[in-house]
PDB file of N, CA and C in Angstrom:
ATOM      1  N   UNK A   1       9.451  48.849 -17.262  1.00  0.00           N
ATOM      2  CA  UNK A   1       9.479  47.419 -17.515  1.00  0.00           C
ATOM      3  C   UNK A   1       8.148  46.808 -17.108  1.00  0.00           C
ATOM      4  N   UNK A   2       7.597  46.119 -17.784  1.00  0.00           N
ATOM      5  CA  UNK A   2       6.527  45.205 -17.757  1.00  0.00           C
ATOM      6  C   UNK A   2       6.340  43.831 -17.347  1.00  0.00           C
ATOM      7  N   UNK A   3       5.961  43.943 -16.078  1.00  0.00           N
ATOM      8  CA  UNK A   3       6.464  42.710 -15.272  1.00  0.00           C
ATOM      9  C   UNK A   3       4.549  41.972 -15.259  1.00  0.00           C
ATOM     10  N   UNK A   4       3.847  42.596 -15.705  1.00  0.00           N
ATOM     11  CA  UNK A   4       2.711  41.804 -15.893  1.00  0.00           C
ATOM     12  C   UNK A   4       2.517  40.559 -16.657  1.00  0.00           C
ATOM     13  N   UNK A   5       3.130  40.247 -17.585  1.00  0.00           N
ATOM     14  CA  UNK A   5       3.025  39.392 -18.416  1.00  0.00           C
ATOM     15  C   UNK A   5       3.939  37.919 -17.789  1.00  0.00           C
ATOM     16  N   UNK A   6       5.217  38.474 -17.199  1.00  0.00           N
ATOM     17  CA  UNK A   6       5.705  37.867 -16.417  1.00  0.00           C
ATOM     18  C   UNK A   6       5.639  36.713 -15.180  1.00  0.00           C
ATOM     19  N   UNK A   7       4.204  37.862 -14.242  1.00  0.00           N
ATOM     20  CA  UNK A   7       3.444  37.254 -13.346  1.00  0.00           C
ATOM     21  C   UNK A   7       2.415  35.956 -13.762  1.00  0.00           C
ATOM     22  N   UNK A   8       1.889  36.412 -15.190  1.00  0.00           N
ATOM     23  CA  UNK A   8       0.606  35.532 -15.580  1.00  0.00           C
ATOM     24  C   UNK A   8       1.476  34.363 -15.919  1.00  0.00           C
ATOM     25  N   UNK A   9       2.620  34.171 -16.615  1.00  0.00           N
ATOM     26  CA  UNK A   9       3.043  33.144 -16.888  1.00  0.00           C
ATOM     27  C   UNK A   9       3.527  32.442 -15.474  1.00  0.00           C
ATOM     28  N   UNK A  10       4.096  32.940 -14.694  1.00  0.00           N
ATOM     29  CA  UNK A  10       4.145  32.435 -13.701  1.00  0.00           C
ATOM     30  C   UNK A  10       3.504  31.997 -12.579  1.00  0.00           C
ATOM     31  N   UNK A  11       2.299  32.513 -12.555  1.00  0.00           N
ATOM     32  CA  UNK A  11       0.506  32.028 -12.334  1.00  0.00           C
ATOM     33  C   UNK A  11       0.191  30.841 -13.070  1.00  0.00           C
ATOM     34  N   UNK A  12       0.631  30.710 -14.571  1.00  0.00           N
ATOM     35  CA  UNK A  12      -0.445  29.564 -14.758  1.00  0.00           C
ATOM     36  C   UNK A  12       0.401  28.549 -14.866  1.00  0.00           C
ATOM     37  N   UNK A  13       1.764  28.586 -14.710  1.00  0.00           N
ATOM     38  CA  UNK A  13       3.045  27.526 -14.979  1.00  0.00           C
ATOM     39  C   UNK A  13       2.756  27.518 -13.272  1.00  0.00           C
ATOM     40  N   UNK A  14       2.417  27.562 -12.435  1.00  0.00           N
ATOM     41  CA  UNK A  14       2.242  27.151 -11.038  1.00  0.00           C
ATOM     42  C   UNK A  14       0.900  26.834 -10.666  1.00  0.00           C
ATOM     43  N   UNK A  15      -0.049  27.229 -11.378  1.00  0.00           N
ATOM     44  CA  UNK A  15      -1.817  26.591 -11.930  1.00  0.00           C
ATOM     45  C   UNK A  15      -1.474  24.930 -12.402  1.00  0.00           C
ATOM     46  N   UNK A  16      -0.498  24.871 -13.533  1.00  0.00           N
ATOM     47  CA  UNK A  16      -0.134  23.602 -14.345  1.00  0.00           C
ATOM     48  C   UNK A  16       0.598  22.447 -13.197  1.00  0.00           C
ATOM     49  N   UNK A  17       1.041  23.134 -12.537  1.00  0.00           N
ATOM     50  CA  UNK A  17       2.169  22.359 -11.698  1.00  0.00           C
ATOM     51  C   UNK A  17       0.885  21.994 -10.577  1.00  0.00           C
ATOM     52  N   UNK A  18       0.279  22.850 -10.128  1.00  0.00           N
ATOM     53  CA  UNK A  18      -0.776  22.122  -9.037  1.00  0.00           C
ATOM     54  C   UNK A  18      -1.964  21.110  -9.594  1.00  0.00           C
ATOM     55  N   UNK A  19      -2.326  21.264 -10.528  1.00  0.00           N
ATOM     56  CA  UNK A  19      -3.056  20.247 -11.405  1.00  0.00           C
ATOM     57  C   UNK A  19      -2.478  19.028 -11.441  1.00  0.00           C
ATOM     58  N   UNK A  20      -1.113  19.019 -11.941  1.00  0.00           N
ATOM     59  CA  UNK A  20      -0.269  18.061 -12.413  1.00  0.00           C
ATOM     60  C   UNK A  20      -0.391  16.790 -10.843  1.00  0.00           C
ATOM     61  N   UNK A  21       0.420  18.027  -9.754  1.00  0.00           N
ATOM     62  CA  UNK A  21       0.406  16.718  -8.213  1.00  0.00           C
ATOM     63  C   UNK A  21      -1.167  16.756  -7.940  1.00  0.00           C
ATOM     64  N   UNK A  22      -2.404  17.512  -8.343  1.00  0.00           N
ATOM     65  CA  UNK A  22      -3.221  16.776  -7.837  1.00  0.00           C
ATOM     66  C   UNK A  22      -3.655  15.356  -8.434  1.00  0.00           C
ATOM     67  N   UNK A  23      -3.282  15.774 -10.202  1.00  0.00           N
ATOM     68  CA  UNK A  23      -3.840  14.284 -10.585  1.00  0.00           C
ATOM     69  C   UNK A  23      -3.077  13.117 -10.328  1.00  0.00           C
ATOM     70  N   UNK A  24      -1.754  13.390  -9.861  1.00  0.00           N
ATOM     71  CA  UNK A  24      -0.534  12.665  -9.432  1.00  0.00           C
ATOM     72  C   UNK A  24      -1.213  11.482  -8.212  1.00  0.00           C
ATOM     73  N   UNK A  25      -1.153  12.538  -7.640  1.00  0.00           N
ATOM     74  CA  UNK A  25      -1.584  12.645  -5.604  1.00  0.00           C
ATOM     75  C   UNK A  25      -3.548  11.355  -5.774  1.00  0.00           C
ATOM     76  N   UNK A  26      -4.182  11.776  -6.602  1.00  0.00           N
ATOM     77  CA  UNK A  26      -5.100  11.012  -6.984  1.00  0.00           C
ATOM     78  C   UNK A  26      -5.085   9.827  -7.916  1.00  0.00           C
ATOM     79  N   UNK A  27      -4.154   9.468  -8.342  1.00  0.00           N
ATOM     80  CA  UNK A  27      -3.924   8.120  -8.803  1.00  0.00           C
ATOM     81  C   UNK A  27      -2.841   7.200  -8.105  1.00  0.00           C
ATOM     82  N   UNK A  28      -2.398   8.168  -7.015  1.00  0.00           N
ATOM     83  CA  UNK A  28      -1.460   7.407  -5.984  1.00  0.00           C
ATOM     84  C   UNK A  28      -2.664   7.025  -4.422  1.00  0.00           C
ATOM     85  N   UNK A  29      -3.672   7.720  -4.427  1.00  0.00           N
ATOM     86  CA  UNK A  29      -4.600   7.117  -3.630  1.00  0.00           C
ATOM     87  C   UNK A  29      -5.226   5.923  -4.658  1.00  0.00           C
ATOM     88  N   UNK A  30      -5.699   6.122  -5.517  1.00  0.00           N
ATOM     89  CA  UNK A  30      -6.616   4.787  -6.061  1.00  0.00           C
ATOM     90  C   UNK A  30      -5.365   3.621  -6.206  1.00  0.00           C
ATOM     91  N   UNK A  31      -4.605   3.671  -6.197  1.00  0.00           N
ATOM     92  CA  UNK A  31      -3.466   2.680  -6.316  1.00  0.00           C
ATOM     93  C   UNK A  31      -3.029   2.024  -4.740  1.00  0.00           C
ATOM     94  N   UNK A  32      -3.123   2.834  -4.395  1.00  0.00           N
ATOM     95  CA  UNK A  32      -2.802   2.273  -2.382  1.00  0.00           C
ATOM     96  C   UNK A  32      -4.112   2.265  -2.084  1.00  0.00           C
ATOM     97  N   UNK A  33      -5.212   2.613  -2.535  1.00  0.00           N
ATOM     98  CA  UNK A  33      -6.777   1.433  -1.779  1.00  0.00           C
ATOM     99  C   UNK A  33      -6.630   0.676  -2.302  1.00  0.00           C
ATOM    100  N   UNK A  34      -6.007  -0.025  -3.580  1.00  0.00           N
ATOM    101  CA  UNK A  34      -6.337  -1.365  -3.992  1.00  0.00           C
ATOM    102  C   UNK A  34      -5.506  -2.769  -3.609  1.00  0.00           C
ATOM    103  N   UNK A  35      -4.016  -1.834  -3.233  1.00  0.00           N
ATOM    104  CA  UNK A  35      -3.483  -2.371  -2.414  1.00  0.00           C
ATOM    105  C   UNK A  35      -3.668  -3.700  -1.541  1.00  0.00           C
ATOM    106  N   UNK A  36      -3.495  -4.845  -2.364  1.00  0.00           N
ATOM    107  CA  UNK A  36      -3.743  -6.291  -1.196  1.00  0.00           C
ATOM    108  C   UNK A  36      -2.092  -6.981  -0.817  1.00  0.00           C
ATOM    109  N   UNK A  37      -2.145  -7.888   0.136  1.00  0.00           N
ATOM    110  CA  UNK A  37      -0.865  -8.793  -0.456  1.00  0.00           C
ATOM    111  C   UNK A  37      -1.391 -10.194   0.412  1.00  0.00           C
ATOM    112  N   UNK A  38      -0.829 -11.500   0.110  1.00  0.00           N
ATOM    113  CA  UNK A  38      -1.059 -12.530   0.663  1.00  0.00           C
ATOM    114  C   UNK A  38       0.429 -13.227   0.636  1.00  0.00           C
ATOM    115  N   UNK A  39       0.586 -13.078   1.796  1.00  0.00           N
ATOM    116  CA  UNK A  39       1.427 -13.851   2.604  1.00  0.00           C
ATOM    117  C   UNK A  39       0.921 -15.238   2.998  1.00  0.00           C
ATOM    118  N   UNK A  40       2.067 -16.460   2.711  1.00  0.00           N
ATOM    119  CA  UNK A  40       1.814 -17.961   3.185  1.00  0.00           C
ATOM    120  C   UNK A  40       3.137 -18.042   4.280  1.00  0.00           C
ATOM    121  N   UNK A  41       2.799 -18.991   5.062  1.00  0.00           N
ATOM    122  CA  UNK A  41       3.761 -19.189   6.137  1.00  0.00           C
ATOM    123  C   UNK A  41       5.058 -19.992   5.425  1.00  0.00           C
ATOM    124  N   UNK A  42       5.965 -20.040   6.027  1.00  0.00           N
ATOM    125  CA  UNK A  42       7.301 -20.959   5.316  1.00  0.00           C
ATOM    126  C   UNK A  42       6.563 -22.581   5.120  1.00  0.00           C
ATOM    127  N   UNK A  43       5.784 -23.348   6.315  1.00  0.00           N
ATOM    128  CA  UNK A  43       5.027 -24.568   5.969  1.00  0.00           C
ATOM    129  C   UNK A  43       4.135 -25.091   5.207  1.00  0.00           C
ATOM    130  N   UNK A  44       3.925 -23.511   5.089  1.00  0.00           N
ATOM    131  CA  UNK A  44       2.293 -23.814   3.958  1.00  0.00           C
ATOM    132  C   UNK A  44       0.773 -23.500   5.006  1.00  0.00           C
ATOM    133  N   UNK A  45       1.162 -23.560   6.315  1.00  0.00           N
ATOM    134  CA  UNK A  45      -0.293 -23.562   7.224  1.00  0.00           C
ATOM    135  C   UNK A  45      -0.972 -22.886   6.673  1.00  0.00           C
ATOM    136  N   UNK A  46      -0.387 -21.566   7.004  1.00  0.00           N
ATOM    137  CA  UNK A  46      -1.365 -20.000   6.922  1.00  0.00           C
ATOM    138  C   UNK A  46      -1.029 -19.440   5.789  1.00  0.00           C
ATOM    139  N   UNK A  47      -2.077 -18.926   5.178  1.00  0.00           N
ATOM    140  CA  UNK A  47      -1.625 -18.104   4.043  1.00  0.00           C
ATOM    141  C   UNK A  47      -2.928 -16.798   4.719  1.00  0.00           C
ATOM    142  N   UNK A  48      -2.096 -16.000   4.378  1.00  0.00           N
ATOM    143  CA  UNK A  48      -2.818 -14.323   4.952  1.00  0.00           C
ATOM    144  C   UNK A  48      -2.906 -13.368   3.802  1.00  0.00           C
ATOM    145  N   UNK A  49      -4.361 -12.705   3.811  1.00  0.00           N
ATOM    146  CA  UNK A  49      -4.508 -11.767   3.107  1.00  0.00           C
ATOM    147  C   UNK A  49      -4.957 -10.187   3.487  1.00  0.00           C
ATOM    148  N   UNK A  50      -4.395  -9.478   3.498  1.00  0.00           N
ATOM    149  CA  UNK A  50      -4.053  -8.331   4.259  1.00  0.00           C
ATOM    150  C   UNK A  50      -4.681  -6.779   2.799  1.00  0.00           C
ATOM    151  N   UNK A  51      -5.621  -5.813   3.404  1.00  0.00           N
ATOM    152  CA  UNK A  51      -5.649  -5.116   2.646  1.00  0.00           C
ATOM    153  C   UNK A  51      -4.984  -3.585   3.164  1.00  0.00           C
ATOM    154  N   UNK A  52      -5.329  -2.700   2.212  1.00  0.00           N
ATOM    155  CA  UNK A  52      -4.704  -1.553   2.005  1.00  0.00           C
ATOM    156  C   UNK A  52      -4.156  -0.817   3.526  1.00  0.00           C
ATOM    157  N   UNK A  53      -5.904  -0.544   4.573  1.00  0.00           N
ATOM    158  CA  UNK A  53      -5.606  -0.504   5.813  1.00  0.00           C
ATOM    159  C   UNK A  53      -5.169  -1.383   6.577  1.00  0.00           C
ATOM    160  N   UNK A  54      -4.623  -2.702   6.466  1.00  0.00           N
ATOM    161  CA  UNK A  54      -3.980  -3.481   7.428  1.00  0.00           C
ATOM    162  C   UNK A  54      -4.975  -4.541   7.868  1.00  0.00           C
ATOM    163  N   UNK A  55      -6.088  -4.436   7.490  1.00  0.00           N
ATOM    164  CA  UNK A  55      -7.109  -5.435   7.835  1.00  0.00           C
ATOM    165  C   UNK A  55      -6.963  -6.527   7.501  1.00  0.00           C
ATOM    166  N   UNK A  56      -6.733  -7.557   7.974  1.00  0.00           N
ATOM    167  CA  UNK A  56      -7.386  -9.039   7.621  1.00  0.00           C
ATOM    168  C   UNK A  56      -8.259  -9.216   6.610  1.00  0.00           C
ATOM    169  N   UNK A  57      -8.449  -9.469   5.013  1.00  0.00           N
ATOM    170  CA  UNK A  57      -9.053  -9.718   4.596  1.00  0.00           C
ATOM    171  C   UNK A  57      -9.470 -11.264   3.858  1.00  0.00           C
ATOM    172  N   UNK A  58      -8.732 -11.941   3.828  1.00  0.00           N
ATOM    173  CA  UNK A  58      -8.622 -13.192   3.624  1.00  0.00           C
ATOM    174  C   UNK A  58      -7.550 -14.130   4.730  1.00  0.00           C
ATOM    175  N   UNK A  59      -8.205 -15.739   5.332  1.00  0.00           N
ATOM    176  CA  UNK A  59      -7.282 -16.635   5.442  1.00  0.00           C
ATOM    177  C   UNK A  59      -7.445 -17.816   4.855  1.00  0.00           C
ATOM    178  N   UNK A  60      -6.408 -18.266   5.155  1.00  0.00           N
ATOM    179  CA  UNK A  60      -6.811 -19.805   4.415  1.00  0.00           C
ATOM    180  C   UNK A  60      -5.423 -20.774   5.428  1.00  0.00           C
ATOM    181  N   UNK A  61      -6.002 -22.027   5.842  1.00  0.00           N
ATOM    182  CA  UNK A  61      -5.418 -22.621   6.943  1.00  0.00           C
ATOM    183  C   UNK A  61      -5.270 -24.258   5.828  1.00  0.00           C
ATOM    184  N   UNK A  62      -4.410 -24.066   5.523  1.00  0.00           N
ATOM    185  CA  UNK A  62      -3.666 -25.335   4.276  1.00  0.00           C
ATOM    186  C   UNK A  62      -3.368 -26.431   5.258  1.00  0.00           C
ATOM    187  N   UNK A  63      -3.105 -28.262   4.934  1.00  0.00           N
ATOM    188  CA  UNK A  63      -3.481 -29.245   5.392  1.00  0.00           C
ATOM    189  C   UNK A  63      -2.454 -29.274   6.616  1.00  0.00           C
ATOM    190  N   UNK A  64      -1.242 -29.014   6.493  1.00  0.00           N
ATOM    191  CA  UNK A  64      -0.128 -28.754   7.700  1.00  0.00           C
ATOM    192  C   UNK A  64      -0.623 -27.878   9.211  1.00  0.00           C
ATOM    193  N   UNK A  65      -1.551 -27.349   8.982  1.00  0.00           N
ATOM    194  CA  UNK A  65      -2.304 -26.680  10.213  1.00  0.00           C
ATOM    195  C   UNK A  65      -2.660 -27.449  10.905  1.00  0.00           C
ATOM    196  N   UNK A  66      -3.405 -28.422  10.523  1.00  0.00           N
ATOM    197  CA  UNK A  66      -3.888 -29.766  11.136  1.00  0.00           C
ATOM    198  C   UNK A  66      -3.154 -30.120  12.119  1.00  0.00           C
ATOM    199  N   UNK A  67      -1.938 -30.127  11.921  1.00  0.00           N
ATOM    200  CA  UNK A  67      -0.607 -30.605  12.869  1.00  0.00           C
ATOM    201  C   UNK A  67       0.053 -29.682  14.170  1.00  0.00           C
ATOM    202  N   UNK A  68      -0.351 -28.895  13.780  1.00  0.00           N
ATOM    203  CA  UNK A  68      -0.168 -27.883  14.458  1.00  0.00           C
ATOM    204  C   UNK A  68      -1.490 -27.554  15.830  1.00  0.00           C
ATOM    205  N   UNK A  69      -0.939 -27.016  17.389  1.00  0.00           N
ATOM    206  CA  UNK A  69      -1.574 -26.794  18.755  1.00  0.00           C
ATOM    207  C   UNK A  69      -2.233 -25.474  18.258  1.00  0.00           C
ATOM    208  N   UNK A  70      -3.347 -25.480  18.523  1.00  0.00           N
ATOM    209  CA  UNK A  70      -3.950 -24.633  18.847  1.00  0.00           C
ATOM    210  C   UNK A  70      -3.011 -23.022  18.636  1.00  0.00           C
ATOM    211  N   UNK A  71      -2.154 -23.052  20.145  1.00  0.00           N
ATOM    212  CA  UNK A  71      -1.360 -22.089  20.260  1.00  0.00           C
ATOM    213  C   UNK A  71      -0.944 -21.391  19.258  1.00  0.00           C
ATOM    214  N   UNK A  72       0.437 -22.299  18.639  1.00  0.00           N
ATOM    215  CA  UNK A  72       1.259 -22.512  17.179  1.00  0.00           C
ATOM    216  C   UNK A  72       0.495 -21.891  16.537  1.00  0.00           C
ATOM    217  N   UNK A  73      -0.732 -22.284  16.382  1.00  0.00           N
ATOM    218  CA  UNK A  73      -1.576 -21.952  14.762  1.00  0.00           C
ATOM    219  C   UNK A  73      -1.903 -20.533  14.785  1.00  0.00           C
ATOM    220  N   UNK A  74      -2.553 -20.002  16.117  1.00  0.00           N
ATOM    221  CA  UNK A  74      -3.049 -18.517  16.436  1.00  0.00           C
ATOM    222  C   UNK A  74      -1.473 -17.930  16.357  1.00  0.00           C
ATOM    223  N   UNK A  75      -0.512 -18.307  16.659  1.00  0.00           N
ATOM    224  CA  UNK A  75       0.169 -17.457  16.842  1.00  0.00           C
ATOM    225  C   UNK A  75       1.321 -17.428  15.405  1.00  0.00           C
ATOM    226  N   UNK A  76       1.138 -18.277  14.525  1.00  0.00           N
ATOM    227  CA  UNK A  76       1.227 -18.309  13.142  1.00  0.00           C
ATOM    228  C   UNK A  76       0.600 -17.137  12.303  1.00  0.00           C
ATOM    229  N   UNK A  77      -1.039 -17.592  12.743  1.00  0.00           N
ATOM    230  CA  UNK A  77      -2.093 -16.421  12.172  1.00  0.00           C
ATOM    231  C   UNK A  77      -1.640 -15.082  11.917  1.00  0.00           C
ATOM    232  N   UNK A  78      -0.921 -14.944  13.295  1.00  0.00           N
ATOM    233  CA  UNK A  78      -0.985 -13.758  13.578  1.00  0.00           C
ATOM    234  C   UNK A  78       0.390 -13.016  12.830  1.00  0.00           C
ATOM    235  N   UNK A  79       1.567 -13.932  13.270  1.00  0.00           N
ATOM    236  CA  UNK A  79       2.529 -13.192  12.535  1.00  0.00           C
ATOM    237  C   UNK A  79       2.504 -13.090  10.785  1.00  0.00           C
ATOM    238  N   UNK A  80       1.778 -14.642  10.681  1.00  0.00           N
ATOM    239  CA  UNK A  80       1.492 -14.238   8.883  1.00  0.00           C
ATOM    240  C   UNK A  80       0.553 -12.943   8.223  1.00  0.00           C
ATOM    241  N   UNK A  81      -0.138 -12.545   9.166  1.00  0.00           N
ATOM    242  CA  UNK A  81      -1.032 -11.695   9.180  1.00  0.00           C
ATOM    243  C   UNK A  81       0.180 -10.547   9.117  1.00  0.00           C
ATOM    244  N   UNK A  82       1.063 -10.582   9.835  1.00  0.00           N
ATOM    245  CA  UNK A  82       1.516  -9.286  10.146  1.00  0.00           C
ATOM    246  C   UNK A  82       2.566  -8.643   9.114  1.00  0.00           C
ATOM    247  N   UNK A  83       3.192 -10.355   8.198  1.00  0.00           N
ATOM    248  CA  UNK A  83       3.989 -10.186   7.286  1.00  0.00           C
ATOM    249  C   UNK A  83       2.848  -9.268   6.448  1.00  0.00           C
ATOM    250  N   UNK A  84       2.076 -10.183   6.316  1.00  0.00           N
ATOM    251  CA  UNK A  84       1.280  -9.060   4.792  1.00  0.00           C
ATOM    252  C   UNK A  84       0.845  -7.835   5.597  1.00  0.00           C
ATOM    253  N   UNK A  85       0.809  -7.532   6.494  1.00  0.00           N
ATOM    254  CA  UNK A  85       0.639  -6.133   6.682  1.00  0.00           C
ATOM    255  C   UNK A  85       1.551  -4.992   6.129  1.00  0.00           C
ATOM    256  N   UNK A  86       3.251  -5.938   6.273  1.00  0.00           N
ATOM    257  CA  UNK A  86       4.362  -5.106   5.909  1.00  0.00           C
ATOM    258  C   UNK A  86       4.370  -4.998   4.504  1.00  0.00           C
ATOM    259  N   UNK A  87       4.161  -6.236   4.182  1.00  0.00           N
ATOM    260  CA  UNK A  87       3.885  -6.077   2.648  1.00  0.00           C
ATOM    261  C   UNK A  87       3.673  -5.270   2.091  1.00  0.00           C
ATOM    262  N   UNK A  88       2.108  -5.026   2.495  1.00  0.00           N
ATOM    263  CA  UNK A  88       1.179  -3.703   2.276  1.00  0.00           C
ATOM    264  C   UNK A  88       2.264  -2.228   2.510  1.00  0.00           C
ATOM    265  N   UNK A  89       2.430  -2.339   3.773  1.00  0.00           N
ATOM    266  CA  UNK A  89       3.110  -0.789   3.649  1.00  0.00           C
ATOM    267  C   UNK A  89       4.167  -1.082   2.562  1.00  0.00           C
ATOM    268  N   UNK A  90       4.757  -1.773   2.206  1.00  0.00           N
ATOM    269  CA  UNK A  90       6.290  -1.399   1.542  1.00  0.00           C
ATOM    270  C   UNK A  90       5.512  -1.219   0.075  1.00  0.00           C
ATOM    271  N   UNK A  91       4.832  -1.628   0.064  1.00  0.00           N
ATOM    272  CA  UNK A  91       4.008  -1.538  -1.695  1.00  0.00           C
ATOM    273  C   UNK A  91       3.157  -0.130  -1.729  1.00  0.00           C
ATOM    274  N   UNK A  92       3.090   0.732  -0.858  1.00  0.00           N
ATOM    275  CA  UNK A  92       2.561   1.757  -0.087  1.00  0.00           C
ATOM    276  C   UNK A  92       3.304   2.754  -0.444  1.00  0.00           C
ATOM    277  N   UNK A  93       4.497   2.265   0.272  1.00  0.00           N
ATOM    278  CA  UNK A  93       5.973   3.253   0.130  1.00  0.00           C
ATOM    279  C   UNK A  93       6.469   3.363  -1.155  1.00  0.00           C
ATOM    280  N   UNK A  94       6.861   2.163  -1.504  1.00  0.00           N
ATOM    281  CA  UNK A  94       7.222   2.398  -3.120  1.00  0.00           C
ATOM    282  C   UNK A  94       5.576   3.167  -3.718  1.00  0.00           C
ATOM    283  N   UNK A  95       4.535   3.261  -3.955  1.00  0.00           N
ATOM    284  CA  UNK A  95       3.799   3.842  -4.908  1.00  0.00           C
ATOM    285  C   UNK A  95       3.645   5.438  -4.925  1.00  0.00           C
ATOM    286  N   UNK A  96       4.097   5.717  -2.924  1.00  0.00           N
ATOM    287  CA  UNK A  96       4.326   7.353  -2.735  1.00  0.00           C
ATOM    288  C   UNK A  96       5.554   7.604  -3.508  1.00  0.00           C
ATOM    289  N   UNK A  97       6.524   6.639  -3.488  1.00  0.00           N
ATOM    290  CA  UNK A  97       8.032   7.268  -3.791  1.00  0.00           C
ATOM    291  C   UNK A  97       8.018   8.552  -5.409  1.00  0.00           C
ATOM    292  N   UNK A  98       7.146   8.344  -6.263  1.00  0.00           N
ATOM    293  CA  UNK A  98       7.158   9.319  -7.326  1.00  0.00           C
ATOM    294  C   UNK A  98       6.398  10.733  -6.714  1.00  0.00           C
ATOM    295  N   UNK A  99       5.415  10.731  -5.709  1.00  0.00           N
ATOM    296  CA  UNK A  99       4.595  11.618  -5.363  1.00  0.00           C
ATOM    297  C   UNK A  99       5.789  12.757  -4.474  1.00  0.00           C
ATOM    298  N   UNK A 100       6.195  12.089  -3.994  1.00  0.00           N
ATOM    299  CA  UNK A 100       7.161  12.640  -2.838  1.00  0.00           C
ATOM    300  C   UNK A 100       8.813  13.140  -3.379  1.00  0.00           C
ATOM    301  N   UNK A 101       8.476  12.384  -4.475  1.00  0.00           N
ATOM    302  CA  UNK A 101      10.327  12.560  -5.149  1.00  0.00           C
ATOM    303  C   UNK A 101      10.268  14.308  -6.222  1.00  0.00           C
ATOM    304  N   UNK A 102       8.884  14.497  -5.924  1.00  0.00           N
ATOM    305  CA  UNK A 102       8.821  16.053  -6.982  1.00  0.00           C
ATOM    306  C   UNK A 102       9.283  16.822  -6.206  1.00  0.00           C
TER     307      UNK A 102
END
């Protein structure tokens, strides 16, 4: 019995399959670096813009800030900041979910 012919197909049908998740695996990175989200507070103060790594990339402090202590406002910043951080991951999670579901 001739099990050579066997092997090659099963070499390049597992060649095809690693090609396949790398180009997979590489359009699921360019899709999670581009990754932004902007979160606004329930008042309108803060609106937060958060990128792929979690960074701070945009704020914007809308006319209701004004009204707002010092304190309040940093500590607004911060949790609006933190919503779009989650953001980010859950838009993260869903874009692995096809990579991970093979």
């Amino acid at each position: 019995m001739d099990t050579t012919g066997d092997g090659r197909a099963w070499l390049a049908d597992y060649r095809r399959r690693l090609d396949e998740l790398r180009t997979r695996a590489e359009q699921v990175q360019t899709e999670i670096t581009a990754l932004t989200a902007t979160v606004t507070s329930p008042d309108g103060a803060v609106s937060a813009t958060v990128g792929h790594s979690g960074r701070l990339s945009g704020l914007v402090l809308g006319p209701a800030a004004e009204a707002l202590s010092r304190e309040r406002l940093a500590d607004l910043v911060v949790r609006t900041a933190a919503d779009a951080a989650a953001e980010v991951s859950r838009r993260a999670e869903r874009a692995l979910g096809p990579l991970l579901d093979r």
